[in-house]
C-alpha atoms as a PDB file:
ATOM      1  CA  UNK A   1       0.000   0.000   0.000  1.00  0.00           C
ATOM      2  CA  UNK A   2       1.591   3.352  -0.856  1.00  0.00           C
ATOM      3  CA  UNK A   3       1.480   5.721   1.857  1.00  0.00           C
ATOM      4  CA  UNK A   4       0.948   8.623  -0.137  1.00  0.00           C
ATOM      5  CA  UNK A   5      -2.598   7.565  -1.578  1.00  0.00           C
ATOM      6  CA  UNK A   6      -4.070   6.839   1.781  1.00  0.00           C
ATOM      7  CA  UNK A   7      -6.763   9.529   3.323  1.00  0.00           C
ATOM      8  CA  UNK A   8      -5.551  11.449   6.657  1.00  0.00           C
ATOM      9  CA  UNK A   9      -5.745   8.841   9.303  1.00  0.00           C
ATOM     10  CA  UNK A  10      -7.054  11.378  12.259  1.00  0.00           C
ATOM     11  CA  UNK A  11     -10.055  11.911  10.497  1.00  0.00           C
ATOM     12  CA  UNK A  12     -12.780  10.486  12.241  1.00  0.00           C
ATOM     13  CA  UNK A  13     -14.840   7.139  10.608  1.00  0.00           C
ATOM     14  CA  UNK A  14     -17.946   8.939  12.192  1.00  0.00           C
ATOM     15  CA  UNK A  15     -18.499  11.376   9.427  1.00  0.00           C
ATOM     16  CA  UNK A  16     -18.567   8.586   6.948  1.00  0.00           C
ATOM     17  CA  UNK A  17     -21.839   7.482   6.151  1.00  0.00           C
ATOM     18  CA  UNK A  18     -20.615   4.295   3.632  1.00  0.00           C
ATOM     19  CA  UNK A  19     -17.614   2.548   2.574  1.00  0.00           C
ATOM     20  CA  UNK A  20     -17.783   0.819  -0.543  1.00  0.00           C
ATOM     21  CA  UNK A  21     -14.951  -1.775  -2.231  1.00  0.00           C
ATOM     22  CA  UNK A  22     -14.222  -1.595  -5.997  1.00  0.00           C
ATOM     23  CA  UNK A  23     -11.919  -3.758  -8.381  1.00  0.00           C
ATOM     24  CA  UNK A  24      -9.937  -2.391 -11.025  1.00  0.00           C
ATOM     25  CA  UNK A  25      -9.464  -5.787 -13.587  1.00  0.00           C
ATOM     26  CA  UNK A  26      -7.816  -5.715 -16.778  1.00  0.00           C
ATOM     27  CA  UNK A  27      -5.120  -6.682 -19.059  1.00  0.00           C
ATOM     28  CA  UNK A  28      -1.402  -5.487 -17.867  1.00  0.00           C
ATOM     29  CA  UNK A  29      -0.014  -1.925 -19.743  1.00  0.00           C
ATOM     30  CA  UNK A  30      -4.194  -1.157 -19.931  1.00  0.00           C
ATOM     31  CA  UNK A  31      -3.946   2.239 -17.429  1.00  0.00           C
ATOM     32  CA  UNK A  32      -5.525   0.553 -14.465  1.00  0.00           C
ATOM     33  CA  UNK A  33      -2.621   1.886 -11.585  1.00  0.00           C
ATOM     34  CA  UNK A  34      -2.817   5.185 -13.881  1.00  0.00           C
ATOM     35  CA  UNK A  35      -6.461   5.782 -13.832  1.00  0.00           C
ATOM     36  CA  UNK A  36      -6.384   5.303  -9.739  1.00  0.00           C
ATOM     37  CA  UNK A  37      -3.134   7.522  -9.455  1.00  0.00           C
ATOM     38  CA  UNK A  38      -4.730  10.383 -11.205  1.00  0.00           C
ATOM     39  CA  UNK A  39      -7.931   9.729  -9.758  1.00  0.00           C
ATOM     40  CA  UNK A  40      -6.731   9.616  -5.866  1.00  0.00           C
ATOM     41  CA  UNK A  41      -3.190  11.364  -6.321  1.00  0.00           C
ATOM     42  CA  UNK A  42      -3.949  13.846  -9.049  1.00  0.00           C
ATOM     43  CA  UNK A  43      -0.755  12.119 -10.829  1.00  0.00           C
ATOM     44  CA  UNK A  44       0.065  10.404 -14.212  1.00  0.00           C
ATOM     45  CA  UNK A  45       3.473   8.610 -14.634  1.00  0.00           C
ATOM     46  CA  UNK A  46       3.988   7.021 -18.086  1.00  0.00           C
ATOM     47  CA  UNK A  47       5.424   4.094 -16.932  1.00  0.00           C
ATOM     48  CA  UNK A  48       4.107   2.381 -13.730  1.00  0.00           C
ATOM     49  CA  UNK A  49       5.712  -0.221 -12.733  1.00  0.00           C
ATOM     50  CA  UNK A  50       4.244  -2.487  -9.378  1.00  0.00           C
ATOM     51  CA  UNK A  51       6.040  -5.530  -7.978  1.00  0.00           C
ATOM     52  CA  UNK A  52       3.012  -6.875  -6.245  1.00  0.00           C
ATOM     53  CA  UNK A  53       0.166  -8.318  -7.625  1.00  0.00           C
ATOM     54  CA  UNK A  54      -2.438  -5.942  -6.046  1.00  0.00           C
ATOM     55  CA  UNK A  55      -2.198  -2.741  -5.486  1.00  0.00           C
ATOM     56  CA  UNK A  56      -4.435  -0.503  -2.653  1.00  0.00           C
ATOM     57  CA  UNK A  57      -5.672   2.730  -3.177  1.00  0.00           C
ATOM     58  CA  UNK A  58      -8.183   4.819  -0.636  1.00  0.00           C
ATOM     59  CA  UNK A  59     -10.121   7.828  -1.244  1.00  0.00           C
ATOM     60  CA  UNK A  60     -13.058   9.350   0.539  1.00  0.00           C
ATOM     61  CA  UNK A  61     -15.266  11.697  -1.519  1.00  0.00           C
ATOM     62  CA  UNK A  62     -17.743  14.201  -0.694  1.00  0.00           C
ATOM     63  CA  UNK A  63     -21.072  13.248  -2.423  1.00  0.00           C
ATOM     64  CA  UNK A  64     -24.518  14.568  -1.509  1.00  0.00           C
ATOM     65  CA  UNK A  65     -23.543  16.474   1.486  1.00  0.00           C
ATOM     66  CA  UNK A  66     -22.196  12.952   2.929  1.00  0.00           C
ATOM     67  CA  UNK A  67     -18.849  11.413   3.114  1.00  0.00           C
ATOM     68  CA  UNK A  68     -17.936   7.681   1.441  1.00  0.00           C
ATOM     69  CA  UNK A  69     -15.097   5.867   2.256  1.00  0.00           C
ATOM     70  CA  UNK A  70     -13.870   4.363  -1.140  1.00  0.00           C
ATOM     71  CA  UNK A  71     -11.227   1.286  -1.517  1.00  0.00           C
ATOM     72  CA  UNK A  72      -9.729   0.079  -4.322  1.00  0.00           C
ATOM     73  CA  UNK A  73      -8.148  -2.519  -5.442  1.00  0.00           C
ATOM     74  CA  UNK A  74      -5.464  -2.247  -8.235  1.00  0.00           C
ATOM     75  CA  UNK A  75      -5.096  -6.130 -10.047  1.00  0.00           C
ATOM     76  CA  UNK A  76      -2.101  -4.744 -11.159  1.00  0.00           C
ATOM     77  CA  UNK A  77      -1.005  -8.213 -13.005  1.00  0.00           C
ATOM     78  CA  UNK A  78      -2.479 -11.691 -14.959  1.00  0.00           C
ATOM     79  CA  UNK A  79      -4.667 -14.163 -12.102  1.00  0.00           C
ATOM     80  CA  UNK A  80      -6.106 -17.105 -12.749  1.00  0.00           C
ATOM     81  CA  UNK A  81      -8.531 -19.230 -11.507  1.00  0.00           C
ATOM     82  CA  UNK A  82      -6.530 -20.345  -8.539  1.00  0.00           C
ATOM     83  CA  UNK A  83      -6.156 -16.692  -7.673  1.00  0.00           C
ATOM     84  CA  UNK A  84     -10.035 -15.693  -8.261  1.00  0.00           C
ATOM     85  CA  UNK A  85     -10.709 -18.498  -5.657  1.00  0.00           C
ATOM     86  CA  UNK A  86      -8.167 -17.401  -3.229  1.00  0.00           C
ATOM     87  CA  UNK A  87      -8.212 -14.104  -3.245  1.00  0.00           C
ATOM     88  CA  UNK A  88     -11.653 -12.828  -1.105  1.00  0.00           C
ATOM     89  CA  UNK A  89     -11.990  -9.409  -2.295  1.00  0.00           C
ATOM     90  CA  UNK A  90     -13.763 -10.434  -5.319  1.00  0.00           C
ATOM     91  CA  UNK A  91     -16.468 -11.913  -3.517  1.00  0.00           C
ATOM     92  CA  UNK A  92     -16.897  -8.824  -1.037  1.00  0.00           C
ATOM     93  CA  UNK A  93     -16.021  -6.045  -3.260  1.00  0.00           C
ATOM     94  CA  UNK A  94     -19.325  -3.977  -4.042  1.00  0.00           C
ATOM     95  CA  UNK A  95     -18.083  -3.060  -7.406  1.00  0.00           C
ATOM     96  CA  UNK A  96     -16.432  -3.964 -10.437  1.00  0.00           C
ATOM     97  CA  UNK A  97     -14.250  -1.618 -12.822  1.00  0.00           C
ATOM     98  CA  UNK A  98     -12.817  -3.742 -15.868  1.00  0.00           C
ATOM     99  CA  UNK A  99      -9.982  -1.863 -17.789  1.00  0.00           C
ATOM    100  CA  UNK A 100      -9.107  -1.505 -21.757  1.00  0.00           C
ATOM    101  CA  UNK A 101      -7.133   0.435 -23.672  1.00  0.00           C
ATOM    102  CA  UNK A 102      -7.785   1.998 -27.091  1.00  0.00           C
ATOM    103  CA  UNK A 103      -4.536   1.260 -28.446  1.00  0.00           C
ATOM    104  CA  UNK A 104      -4.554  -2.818 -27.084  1.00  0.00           C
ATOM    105  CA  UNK A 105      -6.823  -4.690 -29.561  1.00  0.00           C
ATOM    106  CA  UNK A 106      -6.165  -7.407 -27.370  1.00  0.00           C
ATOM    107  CA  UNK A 107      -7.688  -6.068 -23.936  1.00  0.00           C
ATOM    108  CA  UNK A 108     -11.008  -6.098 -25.823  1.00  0.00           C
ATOM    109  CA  UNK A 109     -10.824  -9.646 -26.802  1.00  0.00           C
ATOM    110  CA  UNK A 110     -10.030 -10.162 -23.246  1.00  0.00           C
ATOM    111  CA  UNK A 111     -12.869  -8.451 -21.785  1.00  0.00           C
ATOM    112  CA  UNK A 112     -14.354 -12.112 -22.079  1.00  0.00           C
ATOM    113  CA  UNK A 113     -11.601 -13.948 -20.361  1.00  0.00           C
ATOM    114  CA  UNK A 114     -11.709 -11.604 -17.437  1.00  0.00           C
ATOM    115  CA  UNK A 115     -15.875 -12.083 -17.228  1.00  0.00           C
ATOM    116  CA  UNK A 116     -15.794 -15.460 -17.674  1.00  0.00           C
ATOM    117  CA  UNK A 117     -13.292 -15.827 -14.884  1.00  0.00           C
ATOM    118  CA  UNK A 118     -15.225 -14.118 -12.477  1.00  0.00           C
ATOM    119  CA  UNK A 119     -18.860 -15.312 -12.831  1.00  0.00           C
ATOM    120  CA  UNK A 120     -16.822 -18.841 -12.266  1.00  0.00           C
ATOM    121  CA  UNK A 121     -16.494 -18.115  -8.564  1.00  0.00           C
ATOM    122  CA  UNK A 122     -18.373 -15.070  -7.952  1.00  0.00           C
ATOM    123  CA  UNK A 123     -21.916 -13.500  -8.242  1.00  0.00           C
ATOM    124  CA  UNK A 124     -22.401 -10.498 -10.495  1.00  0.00           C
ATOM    125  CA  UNK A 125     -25.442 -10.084  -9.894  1.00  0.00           C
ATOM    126  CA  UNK A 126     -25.176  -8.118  -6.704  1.00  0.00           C
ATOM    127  CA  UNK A 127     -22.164  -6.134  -8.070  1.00  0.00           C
ATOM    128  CA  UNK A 128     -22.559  -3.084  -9.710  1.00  0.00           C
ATOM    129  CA  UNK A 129     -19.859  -2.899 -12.983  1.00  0.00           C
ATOM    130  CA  UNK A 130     -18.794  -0.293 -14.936  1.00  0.00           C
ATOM    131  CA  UNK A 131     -15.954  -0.577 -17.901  1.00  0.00           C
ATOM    132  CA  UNK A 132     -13.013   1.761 -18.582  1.00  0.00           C
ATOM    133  CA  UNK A 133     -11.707   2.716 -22.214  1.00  0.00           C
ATOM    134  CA  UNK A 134      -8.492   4.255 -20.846  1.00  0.00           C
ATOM    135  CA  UNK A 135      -6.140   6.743 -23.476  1.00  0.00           C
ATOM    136  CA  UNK A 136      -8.968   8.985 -25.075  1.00  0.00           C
ATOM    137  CA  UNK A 137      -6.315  11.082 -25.453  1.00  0.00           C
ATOM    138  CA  UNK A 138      -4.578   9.199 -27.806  1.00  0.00           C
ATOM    139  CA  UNK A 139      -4.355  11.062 -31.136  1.00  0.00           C
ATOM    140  CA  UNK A 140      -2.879   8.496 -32.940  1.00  0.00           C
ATOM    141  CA  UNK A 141      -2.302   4.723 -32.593  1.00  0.00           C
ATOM    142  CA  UNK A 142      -6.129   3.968 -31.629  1.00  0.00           C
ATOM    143  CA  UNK A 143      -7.120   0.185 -32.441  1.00  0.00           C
ATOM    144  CA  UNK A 144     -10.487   0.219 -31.167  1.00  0.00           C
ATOM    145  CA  UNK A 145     -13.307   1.129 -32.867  1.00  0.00           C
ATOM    146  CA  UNK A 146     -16.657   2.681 -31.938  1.00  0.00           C
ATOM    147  CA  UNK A 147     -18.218  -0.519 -33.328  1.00  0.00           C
ATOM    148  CA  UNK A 148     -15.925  -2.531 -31.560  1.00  0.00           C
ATOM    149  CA  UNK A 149     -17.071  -1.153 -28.195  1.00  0.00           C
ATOM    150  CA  UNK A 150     -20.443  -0.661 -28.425  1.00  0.00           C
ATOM    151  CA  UNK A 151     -20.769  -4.423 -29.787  1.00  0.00           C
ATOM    152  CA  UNK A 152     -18.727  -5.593 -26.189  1.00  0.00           C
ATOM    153  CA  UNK A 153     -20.530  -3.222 -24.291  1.00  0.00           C
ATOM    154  CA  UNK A 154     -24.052  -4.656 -25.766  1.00  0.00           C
ATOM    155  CA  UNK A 155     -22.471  -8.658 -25.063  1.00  0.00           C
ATOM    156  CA  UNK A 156     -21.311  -8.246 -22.059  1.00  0.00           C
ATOM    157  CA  UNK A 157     -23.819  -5.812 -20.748  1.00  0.00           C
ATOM    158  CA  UNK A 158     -21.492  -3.114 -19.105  1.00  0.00           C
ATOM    159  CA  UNK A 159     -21.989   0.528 -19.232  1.00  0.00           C
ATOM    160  CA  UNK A 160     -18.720   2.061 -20.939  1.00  0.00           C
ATOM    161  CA  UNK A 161     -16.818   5.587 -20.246  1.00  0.00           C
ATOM    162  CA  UNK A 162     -13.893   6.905 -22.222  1.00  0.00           C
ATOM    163  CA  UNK A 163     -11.325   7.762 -20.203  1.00  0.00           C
ATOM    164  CA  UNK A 164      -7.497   9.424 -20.105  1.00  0.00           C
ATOM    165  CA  UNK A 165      -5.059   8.645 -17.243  1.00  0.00           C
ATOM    166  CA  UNK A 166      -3.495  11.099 -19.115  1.00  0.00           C
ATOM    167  CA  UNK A 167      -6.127  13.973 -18.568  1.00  0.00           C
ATOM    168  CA  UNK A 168      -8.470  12.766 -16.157  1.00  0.00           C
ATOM    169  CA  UNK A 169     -11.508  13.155 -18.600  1.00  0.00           C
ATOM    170  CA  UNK A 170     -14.308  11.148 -17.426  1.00  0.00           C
ATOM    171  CA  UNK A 171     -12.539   9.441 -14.697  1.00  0.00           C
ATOM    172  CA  UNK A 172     -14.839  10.805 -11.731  1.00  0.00           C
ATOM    173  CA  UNK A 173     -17.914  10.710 -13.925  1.00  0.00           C
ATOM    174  CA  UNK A 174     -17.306   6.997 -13.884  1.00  0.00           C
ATOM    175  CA  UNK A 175     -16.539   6.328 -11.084  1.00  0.00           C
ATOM    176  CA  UNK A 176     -19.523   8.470  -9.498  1.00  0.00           C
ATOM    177  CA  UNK A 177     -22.272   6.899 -12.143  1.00  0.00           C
ATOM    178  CA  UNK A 178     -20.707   3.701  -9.633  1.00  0.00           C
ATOM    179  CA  UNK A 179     -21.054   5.098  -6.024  1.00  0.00           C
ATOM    180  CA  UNK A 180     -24.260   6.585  -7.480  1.00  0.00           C
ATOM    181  CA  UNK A 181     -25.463   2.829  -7.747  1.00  0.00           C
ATOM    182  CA  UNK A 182     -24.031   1.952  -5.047  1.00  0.00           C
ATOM    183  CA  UNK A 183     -25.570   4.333  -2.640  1.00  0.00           C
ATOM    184  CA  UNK A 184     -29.056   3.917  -4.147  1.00  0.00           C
ATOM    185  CA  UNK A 185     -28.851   0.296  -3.165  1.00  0.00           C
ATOM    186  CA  UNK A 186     -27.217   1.018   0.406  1.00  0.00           C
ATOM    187  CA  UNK A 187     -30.090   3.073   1.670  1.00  0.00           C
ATOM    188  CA  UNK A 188     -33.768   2.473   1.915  1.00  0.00           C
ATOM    189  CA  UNK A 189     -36.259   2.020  -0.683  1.00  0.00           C
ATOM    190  CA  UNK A 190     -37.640   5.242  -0.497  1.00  0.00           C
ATOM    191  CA  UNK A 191     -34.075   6.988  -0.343  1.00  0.00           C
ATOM    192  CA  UNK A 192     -33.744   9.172  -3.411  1.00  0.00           C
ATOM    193  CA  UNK A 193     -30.472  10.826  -4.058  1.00  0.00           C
ATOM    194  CA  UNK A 194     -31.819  14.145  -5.396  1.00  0.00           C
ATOM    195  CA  UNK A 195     -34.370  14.961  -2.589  1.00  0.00           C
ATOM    196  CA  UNK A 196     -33.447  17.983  -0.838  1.00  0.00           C
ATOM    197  CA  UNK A 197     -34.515  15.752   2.277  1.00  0.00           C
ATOM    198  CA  UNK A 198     -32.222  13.034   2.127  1.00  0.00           C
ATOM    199  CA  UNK A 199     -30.096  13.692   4.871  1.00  0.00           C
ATOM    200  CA  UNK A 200     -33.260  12.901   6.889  1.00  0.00           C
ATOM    201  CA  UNK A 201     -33.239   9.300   6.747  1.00  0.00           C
ATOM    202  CA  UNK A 202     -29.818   9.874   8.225  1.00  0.00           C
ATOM    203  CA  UNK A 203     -31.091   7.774  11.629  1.00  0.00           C
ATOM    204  CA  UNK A 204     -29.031   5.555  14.007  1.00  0.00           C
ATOM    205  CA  UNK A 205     -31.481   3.078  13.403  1.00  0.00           C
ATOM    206  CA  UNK A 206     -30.952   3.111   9.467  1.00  0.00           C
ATOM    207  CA  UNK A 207     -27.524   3.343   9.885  1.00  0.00           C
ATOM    208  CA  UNK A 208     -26.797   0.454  11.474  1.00  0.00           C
ATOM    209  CA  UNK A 209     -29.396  -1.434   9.529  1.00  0.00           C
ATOM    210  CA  UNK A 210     -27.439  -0.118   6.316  1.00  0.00           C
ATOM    211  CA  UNK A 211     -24.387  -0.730   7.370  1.00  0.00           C
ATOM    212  CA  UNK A 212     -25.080  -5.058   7.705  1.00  0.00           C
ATOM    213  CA  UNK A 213     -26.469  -4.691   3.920  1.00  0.00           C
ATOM    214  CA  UNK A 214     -23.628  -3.148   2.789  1.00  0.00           C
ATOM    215  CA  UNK A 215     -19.800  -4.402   2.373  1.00  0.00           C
ATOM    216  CA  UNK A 216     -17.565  -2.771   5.011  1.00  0.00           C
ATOM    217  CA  UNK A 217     -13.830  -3.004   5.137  1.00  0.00           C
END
């Protein structure tokens, strides 16, 4: 865990109304450990290089007049189905965050090995998933093609957002359409996020009831 990327330990976990666990997954070279370093750290390096297999990145965000605790976790290199079995995050993570690049024809075409590989060992059905297109930027050297990722997006069922590392663009949109979801399904039926009276429902009671639905860390 890099200390750098973690939120200021003497704040207190009482202003925090959620926490919420998401996995970056993804070919290698794709922009996952860039996308979270310029979404937590406000950084890009070019070349990222991690020795360990996962990566950890915190962040707590400011959404709605309430606080979430966010945790994510970088799969910064190739598991298998060993590893998907082992490793327990993927069954208690709350979201999913699967990771192409527009200039890897091959990250595409293993969007599929990645999905299969989960719903081996896991339930999607109670995760909420999102995919990545990382490198909008690019100018030149793009491989993908519009068709190509609306016809994946369509198979696999996953909302899609272009993103840049590079730039940020639509980083925090994506990530918030996410906690958006996420929140929604935290909180009681009734709970809408753009009533001007949602802090009401802000109860010990609820809270504690919440809290046992949702995934804590």
């Amino acid at each position: 865990m890099k200390n750098n990327d973690v939120e200021v330990e003497q704040d207190s976990l009482s202003n925090v109304k959620d926490y919420f666990n998401i996995v970056l997954i993804g070919d290698s070279s794709v922009g996952k450990t860039s996308i979270l370093e310029k979404y937590v750290n406000n950084a890009f390096e070019l070349d990222s290089k991690n020795k360990k297999i996962i990566e950890i990145y915190k962040k707590k965000i400011s959404f709605h007049s309430n606080l979430y605790k966010l945790k994510f976790w970088d799969i910064t290199k190739f598991i298998g189905k060993n590893d998907i079995s082992d490793i327990d995050m993927f069954y208690n993570c709350d979201g999913i965050i699967f990771v192409s690049s527009y200039d890897n024809q091959s990250s595409l075409q293993n969007l599929n090995v990645w999905y299969q590989l989960l719903i081996e060992y896991v339930d999607l059905s109670n995760k909420e998933m999102a995919w990545f297109i990382n490198k909008k930027d690019l100018k030149e050297g793009k491989v993908l093609t519009e068709e190509h990722i609306e016809k994946k997006s369509k198979d696999l069922q996953l909302d899609y957002y272009e993103v840049s590392a590079k730039t940020g663009e639509n980083i925090d949109d994506g990530i918030k359409a996410i906690v958006t979801k996420l929140v929604k399904k935290c909180n009681d039926s009734s709970f809408d996020l753009d009533s001007s009276t949602a802090d009401s429902i802000d109860s010990e009671n609820i809270e504690i009831e919440k809290r046992e639905k949702c995934n804590i860390f």
